[in-house]
Protein backbone atom coordinates (compact mmCIF):
# COMPACT_ATOMS: atom_id res chain seq x y z
CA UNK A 1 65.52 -60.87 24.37
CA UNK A 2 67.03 -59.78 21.44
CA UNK A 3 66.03 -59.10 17.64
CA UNK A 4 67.84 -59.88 14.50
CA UNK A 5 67.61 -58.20 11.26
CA UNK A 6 68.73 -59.91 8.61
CA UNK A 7 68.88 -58.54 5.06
CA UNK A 8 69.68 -61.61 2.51
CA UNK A 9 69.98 -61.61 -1.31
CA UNK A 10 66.25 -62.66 -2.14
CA UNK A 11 66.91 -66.37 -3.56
CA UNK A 12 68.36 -67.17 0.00
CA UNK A 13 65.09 -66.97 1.73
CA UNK A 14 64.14 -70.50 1.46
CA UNK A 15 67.20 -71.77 3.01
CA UNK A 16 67.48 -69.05 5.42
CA UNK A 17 63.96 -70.23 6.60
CA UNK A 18 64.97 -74.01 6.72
CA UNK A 19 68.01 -73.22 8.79
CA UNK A 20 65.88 -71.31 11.19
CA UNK A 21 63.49 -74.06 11.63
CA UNK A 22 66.36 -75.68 12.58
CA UNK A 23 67.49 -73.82 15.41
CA UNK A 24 63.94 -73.94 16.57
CA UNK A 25 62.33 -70.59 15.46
CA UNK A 26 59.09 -70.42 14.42
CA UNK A 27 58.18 -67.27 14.14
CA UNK A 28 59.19 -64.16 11.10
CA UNK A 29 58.70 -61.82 9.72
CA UNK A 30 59.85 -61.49 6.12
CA UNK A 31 59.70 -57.63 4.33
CA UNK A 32 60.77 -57.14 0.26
CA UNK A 33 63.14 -54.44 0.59
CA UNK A 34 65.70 -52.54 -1.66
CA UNK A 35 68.94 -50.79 -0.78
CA UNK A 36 72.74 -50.70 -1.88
CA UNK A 37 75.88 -50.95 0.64
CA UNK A 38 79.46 -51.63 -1.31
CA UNK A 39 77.68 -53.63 -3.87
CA UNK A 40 76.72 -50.38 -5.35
CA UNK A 41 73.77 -50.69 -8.41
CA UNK A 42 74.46 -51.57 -11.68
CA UNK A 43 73.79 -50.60 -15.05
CA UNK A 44 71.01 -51.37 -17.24
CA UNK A 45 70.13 -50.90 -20.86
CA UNK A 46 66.19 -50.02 -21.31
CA UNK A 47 65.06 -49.38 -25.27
CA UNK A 48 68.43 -48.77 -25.71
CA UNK A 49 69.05 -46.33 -22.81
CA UNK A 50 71.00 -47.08 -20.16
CA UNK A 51 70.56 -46.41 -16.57
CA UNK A 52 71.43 -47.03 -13.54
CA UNK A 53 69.67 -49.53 -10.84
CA UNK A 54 70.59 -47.93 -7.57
CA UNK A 55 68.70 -49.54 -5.26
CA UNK A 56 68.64 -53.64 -5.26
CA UNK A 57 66.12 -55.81 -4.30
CA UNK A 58 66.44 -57.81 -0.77
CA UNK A 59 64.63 -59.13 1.51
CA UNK A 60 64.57 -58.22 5.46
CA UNK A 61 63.93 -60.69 8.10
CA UNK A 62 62.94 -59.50 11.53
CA UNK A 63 62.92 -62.48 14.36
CA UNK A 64 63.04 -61.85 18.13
CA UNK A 65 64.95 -64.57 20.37
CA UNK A 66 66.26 -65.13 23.63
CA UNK A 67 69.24 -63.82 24.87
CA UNK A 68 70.72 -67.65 24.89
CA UNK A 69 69.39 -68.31 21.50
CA UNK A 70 70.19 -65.49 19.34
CA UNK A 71 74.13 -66.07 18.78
CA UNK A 72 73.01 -69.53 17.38
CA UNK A 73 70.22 -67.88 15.27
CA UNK A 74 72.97 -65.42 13.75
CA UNK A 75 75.07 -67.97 13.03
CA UNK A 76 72.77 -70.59 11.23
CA UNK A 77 71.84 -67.23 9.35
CA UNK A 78 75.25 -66.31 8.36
CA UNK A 79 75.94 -69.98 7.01
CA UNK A 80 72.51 -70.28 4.87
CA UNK A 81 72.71 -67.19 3.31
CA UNK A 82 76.54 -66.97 2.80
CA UNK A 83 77.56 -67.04 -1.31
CA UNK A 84 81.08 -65.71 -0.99
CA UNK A 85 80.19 -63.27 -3.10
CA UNK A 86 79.76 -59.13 -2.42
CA UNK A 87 76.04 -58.21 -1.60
CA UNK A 88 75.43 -61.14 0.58
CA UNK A 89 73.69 -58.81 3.10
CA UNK A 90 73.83 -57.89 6.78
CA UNK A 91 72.62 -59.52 10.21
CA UNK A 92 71.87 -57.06 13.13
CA UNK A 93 71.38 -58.09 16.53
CA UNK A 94 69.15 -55.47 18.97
CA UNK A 95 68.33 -55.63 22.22
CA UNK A 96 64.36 -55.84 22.76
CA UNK A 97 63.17 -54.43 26.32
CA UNK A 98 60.14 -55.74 25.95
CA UNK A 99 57.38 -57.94 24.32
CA UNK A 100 53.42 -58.20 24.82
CA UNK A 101 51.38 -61.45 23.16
CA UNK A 102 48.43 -59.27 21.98
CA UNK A 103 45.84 -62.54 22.30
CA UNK A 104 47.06 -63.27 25.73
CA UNK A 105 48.97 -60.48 27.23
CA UNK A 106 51.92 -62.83 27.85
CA UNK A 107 54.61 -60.18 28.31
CA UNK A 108 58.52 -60.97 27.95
CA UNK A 109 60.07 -64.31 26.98
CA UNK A 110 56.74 -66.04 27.26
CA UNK A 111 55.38 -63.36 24.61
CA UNK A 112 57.89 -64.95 21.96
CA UNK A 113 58.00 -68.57 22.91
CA UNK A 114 55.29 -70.99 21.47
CA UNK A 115 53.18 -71.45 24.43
């Protein structure tokens, strides 16, 4: 199994959940997040101060895969939340040892799929 992170520019989420859906996941989890890489912050003007927004707002998605499925996950990801422009975001792929289905105690694979 394997899990991919994905942090997207927050207007992306939408399509980033339609493309999943059709890759067949059915399963996220989405977290607001904020954080800077080479798109820096920018510079704001507040009652006529200005200051600096370090940190920008984002949004993290966390989905867990098989091994066979997570290439095409990454990919559909890539696509839907590509805007050519800097700040588009990261995707991470992890390996996952293991996984337990709390209701069931369904361990592995069949702790992920939709059975």
């Amino acid at each position: 199994m394997k899990k991919i992170e994905a942090i997207i520019k927050p207007f992306k989420l939408d399509e980033a959940k339609e493309a999943l859906s059709s890759v067949g996941v059915q399963g996220l989890t989405v977290s607001e997040v904020k954080g800077f890489g080479r798109q820096k912050g920018h510079t704001e003007l507040y009652r006529g101060a200005e200051y600096v927004v370090d940190f920008l707002p984002k949004v993290k998605l966390e989905i867990v895969v098989s091994d066979d499925l997570a290439e095409k996950v990454a990919n559909c990801l890539s696509e839907a939340c590509r805007t050519g422009r800097i700040g588009d975001g990261k995707i991470f792929i992890l390996p996952v040892e293991d996984a337990v289905r709390i209701r069931t105690g369904e361990r592995g694979d069949g702790a992920v799929s939709n059975s």
